[in-house]
C-alpha atoms as a PDB file:
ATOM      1  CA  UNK A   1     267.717  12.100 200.456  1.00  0.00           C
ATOM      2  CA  UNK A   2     267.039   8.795 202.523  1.00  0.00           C
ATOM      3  CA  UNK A   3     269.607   6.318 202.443  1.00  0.00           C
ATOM      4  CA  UNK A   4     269.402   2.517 200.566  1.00  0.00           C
ATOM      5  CA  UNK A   5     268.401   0.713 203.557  1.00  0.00           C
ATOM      6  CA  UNK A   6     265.689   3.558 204.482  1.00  0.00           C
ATOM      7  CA  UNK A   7     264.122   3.079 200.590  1.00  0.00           C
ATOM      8  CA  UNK A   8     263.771  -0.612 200.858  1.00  0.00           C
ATOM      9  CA  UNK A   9     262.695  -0.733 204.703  1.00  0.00           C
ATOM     10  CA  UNK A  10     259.418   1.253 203.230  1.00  0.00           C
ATOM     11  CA  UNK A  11     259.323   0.058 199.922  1.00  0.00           C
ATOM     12  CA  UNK A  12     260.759  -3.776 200.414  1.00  0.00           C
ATOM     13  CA  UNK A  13     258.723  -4.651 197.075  1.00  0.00           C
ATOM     14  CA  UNK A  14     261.559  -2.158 194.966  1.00  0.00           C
ATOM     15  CA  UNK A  15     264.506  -3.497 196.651  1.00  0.00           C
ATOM     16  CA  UNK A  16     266.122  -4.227 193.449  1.00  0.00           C
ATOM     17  CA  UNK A  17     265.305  -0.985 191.657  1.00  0.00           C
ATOM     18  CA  UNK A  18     266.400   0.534 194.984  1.00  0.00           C
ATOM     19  CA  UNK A  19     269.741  -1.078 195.107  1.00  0.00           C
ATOM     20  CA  UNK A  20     270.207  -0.071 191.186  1.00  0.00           C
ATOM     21  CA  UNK A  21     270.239   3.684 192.079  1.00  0.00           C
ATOM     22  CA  UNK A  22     274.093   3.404 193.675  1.00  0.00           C
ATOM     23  CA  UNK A  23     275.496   2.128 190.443  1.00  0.00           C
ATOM     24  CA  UNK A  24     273.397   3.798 187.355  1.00  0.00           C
ATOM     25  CA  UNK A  25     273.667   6.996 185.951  1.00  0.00           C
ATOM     26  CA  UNK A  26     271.115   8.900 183.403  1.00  0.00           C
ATOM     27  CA  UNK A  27     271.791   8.774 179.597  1.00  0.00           C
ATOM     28  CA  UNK A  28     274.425  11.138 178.803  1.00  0.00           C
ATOM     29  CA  UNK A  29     272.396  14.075 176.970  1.00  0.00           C
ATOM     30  CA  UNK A  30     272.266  13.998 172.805  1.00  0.00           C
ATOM     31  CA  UNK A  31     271.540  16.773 171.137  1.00  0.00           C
ATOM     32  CA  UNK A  32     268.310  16.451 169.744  1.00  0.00           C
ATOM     33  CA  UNK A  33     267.813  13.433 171.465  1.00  0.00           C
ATOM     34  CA  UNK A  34     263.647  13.045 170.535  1.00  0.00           C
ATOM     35  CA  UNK A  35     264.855  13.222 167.179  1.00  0.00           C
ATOM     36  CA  UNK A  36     267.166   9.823 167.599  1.00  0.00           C
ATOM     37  CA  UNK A  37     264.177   8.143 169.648  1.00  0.00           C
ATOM     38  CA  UNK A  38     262.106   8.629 167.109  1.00  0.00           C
ATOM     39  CA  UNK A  39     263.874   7.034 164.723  1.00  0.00           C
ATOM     40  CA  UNK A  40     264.216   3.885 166.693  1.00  0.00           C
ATOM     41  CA  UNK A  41     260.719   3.410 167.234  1.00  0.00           C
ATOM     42  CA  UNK A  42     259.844   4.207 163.624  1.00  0.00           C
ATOM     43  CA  UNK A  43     262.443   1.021 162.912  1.00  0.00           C
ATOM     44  CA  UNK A  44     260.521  -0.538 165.459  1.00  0.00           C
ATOM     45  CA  UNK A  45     256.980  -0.052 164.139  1.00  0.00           C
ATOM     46  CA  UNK A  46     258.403  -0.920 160.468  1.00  0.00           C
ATOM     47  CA  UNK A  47     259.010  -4.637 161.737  1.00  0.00           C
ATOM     48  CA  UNK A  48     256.076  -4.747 163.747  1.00  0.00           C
ATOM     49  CA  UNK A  49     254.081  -3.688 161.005  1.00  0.00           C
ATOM     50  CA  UNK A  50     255.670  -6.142 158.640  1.00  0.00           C
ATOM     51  CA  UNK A  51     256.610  -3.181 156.533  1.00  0.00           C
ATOM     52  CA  UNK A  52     260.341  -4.173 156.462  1.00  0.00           C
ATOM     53  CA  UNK A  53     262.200  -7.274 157.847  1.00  0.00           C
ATOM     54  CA  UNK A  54     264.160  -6.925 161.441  1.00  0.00           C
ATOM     55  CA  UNK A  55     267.383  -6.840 159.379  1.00  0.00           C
ATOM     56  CA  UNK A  56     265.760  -4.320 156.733  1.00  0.00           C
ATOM     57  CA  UNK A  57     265.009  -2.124 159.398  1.00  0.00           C
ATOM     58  CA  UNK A  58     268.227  -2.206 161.328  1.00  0.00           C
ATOM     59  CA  UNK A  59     270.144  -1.648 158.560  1.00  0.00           C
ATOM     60  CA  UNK A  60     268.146   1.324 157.508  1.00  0.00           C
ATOM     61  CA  UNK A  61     268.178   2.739 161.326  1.00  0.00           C
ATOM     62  CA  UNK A  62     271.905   2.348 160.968  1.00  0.00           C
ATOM     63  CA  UNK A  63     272.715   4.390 158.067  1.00  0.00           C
ATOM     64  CA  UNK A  64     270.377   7.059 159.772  1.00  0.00           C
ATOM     65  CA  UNK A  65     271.166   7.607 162.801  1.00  0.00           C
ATOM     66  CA  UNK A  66     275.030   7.334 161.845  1.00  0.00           C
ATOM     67  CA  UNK A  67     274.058  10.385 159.219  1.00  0.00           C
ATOM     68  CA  UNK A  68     272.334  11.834 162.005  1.00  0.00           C
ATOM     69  CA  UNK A  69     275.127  11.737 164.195  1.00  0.00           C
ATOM     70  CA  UNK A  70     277.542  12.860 161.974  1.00  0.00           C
ATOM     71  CA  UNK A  71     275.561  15.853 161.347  1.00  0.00           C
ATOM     72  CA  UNK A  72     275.706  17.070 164.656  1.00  0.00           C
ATOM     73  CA  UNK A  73     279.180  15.632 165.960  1.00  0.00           C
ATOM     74  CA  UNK A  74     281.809  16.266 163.427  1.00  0.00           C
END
């Protein structure tokens, strides 16, 4: 794997994504993770769509995803 200073030598453009990479780590795995994603972006689309209010809708994506995670972690 090429070091920092090798990445942005040929890529000077992505210096700061390159410098990112020593202190980020991927999302921890969910179970049934596409499940939870698409429950955010349904929240999303709701206030986008003027279908519910911002508050509405994270209210709403609250109670769900804390059943949701319930369900699977206790």
């Amino acid at each position: 794997m090429p070091t920092t200073t090798e990445l942005v030598k040929n890529y000077p453009h992505e210096e700061s994504f390159i410098a990112q990479r020593e202190s980020t780590m991927s999302r921890p795995s969910i179970i049934n993770q596409s499940e939870l994603d698409e429950m955010v972006s349904n929240a999303y689309k709701e206030v986008f769509l003027g279908t519910k209010d911002a508050d509405t809708a994270l209210a709403d994506l609250d109670a769900k995803v804390s059943t949701f995670l319930q369900g699977l972690y206790s």
